[in-house]
N, C-alpha and C. Protein backbone atom coordinates (compact mmCIF):
# COMPACT_ATOMS: atom_id res chain seq x y z
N UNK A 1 2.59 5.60 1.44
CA UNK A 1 3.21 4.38 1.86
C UNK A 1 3.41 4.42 3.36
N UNK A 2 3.52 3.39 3.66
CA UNK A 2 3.49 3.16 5.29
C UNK A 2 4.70 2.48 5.48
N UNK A 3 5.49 3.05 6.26
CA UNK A 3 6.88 2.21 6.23
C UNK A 3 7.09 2.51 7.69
N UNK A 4 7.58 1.74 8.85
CA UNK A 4 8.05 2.83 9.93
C UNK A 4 9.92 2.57 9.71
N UNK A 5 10.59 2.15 9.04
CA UNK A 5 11.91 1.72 9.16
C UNK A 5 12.42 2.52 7.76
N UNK A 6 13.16 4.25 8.18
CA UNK A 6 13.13 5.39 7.75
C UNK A 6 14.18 4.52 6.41
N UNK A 7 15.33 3.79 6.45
CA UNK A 7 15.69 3.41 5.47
C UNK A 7 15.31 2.73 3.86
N UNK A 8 14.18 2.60 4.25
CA UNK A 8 13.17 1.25 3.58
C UNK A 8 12.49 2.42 2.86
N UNK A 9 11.49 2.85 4.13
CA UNK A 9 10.99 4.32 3.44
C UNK A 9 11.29 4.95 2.21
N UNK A 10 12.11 5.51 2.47
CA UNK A 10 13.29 6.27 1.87
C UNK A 10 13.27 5.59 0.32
N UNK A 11 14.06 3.75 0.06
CA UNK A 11 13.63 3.26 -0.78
C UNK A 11 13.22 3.03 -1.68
N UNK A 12 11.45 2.71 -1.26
CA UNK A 12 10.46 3.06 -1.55
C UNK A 12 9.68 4.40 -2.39
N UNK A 13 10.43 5.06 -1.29
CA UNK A 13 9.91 6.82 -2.13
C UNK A 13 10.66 6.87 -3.51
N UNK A 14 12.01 6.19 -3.07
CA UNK A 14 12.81 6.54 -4.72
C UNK A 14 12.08 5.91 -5.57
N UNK A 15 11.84 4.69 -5.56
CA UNK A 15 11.71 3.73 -6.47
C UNK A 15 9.99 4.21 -6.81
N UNK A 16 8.91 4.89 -6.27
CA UNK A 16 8.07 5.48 -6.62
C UNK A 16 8.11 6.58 -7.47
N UNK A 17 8.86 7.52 -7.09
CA UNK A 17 9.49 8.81 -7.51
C UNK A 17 10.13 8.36 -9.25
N UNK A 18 10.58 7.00 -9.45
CA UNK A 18 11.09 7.20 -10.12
C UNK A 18 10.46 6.51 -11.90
N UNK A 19 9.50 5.85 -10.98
CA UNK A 19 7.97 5.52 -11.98
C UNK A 19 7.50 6.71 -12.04
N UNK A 20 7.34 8.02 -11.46
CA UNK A 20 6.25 9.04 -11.75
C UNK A 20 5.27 9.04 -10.86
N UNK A 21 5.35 8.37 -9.46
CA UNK A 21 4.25 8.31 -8.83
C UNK A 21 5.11 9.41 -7.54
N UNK A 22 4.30 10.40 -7.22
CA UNK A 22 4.16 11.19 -5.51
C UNK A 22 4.41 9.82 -4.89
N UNK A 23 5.51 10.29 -3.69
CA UNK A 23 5.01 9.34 -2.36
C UNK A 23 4.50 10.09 -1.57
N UNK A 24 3.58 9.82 -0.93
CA UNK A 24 2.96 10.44 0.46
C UNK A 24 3.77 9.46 1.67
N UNK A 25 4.50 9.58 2.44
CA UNK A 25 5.00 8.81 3.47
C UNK A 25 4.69 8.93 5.00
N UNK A 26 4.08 7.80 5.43
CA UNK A 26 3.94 7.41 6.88
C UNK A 26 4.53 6.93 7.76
N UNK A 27 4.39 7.06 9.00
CA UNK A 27 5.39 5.77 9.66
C UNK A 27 5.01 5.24 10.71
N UNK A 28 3.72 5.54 11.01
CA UNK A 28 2.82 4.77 11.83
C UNK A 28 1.48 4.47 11.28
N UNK A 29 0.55 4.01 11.64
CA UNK A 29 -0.45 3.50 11.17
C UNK A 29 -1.24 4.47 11.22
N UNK A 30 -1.24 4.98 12.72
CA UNK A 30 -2.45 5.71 12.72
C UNK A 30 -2.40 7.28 11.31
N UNK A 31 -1.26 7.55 11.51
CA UNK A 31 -0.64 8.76 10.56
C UNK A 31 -1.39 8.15 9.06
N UNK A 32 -0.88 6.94 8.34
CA UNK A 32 -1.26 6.54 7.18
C UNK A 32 -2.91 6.66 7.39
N UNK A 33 -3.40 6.48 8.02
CA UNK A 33 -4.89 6.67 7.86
C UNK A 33 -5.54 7.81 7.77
N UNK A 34 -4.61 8.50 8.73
CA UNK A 34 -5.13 10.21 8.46
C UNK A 34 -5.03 10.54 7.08
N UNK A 35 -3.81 10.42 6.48
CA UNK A 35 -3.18 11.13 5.14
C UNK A 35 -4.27 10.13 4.13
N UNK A 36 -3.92 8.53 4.30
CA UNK A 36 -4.99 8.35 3.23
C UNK A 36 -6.23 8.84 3.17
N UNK A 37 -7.59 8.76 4.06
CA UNK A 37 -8.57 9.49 3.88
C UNK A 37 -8.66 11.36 3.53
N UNK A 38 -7.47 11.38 4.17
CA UNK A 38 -7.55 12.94 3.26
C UNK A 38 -7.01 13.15 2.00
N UNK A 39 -6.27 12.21 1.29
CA UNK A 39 -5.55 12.40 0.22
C UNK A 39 -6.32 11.93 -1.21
N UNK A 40 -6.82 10.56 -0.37
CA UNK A 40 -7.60 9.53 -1.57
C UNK A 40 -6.38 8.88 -2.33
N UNK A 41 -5.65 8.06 -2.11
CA UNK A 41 -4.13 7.87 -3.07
C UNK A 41 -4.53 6.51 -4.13
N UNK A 42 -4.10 6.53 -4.85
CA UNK A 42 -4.46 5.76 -6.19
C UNK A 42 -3.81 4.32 -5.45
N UNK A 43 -2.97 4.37 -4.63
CA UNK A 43 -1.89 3.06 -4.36
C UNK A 43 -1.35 3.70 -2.82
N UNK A 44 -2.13 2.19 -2.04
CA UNK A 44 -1.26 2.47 -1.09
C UNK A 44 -0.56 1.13 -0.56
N UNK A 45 0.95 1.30 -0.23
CA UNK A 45 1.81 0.58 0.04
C UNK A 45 2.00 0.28 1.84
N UNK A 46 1.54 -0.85 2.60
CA UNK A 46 1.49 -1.17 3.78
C UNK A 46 2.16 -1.90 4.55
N UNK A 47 3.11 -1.39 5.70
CA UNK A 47 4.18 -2.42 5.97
C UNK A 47 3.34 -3.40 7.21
N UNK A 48 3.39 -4.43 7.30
CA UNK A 48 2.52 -5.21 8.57
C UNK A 48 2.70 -4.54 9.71
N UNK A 49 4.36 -4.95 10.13
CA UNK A 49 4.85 -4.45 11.55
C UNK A 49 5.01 -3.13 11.49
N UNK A 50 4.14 -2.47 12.27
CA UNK A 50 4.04 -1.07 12.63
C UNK A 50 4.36 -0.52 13.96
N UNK A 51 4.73 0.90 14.28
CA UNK A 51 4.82 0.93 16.33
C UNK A 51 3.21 1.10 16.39
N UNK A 52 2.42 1.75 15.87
CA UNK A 52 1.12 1.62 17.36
C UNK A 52 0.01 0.32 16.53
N UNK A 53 -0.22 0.62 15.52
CA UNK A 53 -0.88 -0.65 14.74
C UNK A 53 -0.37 -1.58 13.76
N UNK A 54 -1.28 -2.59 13.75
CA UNK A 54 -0.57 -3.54 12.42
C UNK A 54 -1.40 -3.00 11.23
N UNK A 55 -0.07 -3.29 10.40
CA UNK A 55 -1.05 -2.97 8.45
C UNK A 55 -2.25 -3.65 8.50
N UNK A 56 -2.31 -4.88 8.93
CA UNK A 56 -3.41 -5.51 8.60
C UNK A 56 -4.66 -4.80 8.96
N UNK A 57 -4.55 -3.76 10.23
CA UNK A 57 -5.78 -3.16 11.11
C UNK A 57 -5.63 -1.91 10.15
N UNK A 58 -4.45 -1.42 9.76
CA UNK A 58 -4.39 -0.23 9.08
C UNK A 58 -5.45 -0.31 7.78
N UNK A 59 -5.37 -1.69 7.04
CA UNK A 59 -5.94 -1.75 6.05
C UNK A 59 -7.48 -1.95 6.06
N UNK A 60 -7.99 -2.91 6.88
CA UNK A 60 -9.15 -2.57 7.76
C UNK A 60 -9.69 -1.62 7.76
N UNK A 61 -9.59 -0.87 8.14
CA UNK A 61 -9.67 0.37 8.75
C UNK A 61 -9.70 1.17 7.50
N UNK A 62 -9.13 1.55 6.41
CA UNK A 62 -9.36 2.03 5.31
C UNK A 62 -10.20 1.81 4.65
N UNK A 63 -10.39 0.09 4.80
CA UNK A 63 -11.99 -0.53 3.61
C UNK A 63 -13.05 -0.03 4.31
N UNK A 64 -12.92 -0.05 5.72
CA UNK A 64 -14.17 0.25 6.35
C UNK A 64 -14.45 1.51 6.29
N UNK A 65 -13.70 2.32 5.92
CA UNK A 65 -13.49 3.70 5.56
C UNK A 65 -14.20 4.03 4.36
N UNK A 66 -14.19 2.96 3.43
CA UNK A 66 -14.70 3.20 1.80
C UNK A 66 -13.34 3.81 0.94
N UNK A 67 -12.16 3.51 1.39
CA UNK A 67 -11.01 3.33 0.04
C UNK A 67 -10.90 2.39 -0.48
N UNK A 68 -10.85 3.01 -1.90
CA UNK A 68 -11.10 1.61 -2.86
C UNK A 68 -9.81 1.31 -4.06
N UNK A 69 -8.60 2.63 -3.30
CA UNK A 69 -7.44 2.08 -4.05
C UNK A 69 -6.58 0.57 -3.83
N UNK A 70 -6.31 0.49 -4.30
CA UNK A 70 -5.55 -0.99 -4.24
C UNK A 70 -4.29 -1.05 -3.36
N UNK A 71 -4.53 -1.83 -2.18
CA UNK A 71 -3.58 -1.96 -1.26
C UNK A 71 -2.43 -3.41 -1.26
N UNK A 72 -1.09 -2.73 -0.99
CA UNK A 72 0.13 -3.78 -0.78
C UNK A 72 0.86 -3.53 0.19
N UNK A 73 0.68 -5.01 0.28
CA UNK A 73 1.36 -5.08 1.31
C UNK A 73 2.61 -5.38 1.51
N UNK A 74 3.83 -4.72 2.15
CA UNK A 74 4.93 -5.21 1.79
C UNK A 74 5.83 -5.05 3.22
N UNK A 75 5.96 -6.43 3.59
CA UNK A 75 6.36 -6.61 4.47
C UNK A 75 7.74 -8.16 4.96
N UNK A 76 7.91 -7.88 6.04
CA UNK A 76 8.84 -9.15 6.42
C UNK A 76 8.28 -10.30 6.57
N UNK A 77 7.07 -10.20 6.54
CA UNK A 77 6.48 -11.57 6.95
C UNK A 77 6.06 -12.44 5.90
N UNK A 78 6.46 -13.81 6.08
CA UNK A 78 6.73 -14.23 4.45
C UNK A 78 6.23 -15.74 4.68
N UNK A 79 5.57 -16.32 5.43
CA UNK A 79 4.88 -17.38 5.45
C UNK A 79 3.31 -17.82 4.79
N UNK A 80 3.02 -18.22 4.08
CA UNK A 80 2.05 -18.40 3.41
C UNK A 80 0.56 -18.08 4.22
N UNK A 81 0.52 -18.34 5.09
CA UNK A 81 -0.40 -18.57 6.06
C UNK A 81 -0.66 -16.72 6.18
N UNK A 82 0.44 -16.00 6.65
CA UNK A 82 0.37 -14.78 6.24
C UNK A 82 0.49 -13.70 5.03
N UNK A 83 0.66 -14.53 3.74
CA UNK A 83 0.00 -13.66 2.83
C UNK A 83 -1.26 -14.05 2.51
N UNK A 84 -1.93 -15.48 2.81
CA UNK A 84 -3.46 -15.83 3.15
C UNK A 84 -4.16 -14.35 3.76
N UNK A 85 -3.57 -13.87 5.57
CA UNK A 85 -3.78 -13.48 6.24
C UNK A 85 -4.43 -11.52 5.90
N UNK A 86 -2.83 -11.32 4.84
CA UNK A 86 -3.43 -9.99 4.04
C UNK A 86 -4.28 -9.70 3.22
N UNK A 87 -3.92 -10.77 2.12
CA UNK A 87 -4.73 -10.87 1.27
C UNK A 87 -6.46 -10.96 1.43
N UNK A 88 -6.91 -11.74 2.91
CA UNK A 88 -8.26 -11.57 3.48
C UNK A 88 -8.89 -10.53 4.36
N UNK A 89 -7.89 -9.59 4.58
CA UNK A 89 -8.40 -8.42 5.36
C UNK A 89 -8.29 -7.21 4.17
N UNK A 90 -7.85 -7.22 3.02
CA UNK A 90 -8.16 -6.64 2.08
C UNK A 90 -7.08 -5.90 0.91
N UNK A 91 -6.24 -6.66 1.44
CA UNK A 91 -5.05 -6.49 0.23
C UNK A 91 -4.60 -7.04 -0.78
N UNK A 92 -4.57 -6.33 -2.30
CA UNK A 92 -4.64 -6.50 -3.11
C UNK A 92 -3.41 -7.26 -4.02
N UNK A 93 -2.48 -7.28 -3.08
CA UNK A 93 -0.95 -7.92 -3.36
C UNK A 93 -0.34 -7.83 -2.39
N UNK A 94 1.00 -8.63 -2.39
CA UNK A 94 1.59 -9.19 -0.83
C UNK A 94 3.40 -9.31 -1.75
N UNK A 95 3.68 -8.58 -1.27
CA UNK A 95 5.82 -8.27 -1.42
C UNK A 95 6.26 -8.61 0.29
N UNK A 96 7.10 -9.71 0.06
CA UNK A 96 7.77 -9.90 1.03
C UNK A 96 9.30 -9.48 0.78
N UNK A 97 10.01 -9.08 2.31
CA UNK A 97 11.22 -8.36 2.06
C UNK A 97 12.15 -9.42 2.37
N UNK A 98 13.46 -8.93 2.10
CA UNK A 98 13.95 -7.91 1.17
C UNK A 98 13.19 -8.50 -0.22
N UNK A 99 13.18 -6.84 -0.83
CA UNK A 99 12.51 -6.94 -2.12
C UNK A 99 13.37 -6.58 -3.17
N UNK A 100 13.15 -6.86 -4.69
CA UNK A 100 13.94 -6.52 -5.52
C UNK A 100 13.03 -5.16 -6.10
N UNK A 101 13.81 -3.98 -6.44
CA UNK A 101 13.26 -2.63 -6.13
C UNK A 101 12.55 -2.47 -7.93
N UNK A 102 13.15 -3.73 -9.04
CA UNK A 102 12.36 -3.92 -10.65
C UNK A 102 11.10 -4.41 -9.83
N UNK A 103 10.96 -5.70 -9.25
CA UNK A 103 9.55 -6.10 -8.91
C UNK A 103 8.71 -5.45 -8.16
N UNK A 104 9.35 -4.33 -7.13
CA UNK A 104 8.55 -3.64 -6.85
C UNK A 104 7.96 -2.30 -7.34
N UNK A 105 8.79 -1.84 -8.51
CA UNK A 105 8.39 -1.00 -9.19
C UNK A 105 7.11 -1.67 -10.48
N UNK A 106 7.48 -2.98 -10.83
CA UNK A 106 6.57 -3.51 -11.85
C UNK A 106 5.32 -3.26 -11.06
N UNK A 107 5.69 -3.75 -9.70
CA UNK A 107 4.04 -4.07 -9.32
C UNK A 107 3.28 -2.36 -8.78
N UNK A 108 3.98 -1.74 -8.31
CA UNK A 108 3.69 -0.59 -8.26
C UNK A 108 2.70 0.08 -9.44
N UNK A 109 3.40 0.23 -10.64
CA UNK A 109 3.09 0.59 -11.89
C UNK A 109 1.56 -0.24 -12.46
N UNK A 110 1.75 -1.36 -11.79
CA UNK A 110 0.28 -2.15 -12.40
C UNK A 110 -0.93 -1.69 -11.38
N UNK A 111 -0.23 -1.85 -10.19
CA UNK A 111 -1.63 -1.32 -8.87
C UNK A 111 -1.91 -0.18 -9.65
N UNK A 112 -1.06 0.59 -9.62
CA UNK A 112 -1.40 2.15 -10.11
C UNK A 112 -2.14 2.19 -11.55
N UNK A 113 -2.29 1.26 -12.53
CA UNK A 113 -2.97 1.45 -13.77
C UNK A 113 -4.00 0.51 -13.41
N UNK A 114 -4.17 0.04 -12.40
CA UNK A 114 -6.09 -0.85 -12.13
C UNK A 114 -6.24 0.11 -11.48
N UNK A 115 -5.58 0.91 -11.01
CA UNK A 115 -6.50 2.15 -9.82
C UNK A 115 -7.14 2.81 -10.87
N UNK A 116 -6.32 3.55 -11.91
CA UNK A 116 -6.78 4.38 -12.65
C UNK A 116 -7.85 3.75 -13.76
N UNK A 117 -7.79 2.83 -14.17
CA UNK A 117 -8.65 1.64 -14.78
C UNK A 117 -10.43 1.96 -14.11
N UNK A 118 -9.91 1.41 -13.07
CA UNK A 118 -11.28 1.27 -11.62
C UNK A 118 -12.00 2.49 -11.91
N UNK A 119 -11.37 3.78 -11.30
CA UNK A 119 -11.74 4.94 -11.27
C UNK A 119 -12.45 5.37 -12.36
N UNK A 120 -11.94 5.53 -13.41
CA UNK A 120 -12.40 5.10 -15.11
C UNK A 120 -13.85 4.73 -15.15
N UNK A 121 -13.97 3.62 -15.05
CA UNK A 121 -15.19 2.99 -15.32
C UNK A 121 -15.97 3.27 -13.98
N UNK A 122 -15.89 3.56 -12.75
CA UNK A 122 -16.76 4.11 -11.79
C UNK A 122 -16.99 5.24 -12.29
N UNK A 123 -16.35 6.12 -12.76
CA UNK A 123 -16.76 7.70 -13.72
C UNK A 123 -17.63 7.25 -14.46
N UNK A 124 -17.69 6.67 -15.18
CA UNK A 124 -18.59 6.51 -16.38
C UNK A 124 -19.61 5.90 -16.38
N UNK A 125 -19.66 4.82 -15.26
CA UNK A 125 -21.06 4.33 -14.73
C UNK A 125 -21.54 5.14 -13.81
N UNK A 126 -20.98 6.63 -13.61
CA UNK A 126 -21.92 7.33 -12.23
C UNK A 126 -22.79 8.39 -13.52
């Protein structure tokens, strides 16, 4: 997850932690890119406003990479025009904050069973 606002973070990790999912935690962009390409993470969670990049470039930057886990975005920015904005650079769902920590665990839990879904059937067609 990519969070740079250590409270939120924090959060996040619980409310992951407490579905059964590892958090791997970032807090800049460039950091989340390192860890995702070395990690491969089933679900990754992307905050827009970042200090050196935006999620949106973060996420970019991952597809162009060839990750094919399912990215969310979850951020302050909550105008339609900008979940248009994520949703076309390659994210797979859009949580605007403040969030309620059931909906973000529901949606957590579902990214995470199309990841494993995906993966699944790419196994079996290779």
């Amino acid at each position: 997850m990519i969070e740079d606002d250590a409270p939120i973070r924090m959060l996040i990790a619980e409310v992951c932690k407490l579905q059964g999912h590892e958090a791997i935690e970032a807090a800049t962009g460039a950091q989340a890119i390192e860890l995702a390409t070395s990690t491969q993470p089933d679900l990754v969670l992307v905050d827009w406003v970042l200090p050196d990049i935006s999620g949106t470039e973060v996420i970019r930057e991952l597809r162009r990479q060839g990750l094919i886990s399912p990215m969310v975005m979850l951020t302050g920015r909550s105008t339609k025009m900008d979940e248009v904005v994520g949703l076309e650079v390659g994210a797979d769902d859009y949580i605007t904050k403040p969030f309620d920590s059931r909906i973000l665990a529901a949606r957590i839990n579902e990214a995470s069973s199309a990841s494993v879904r995906s993966r699944s059937t790419t196994q079996l067609a290779a």
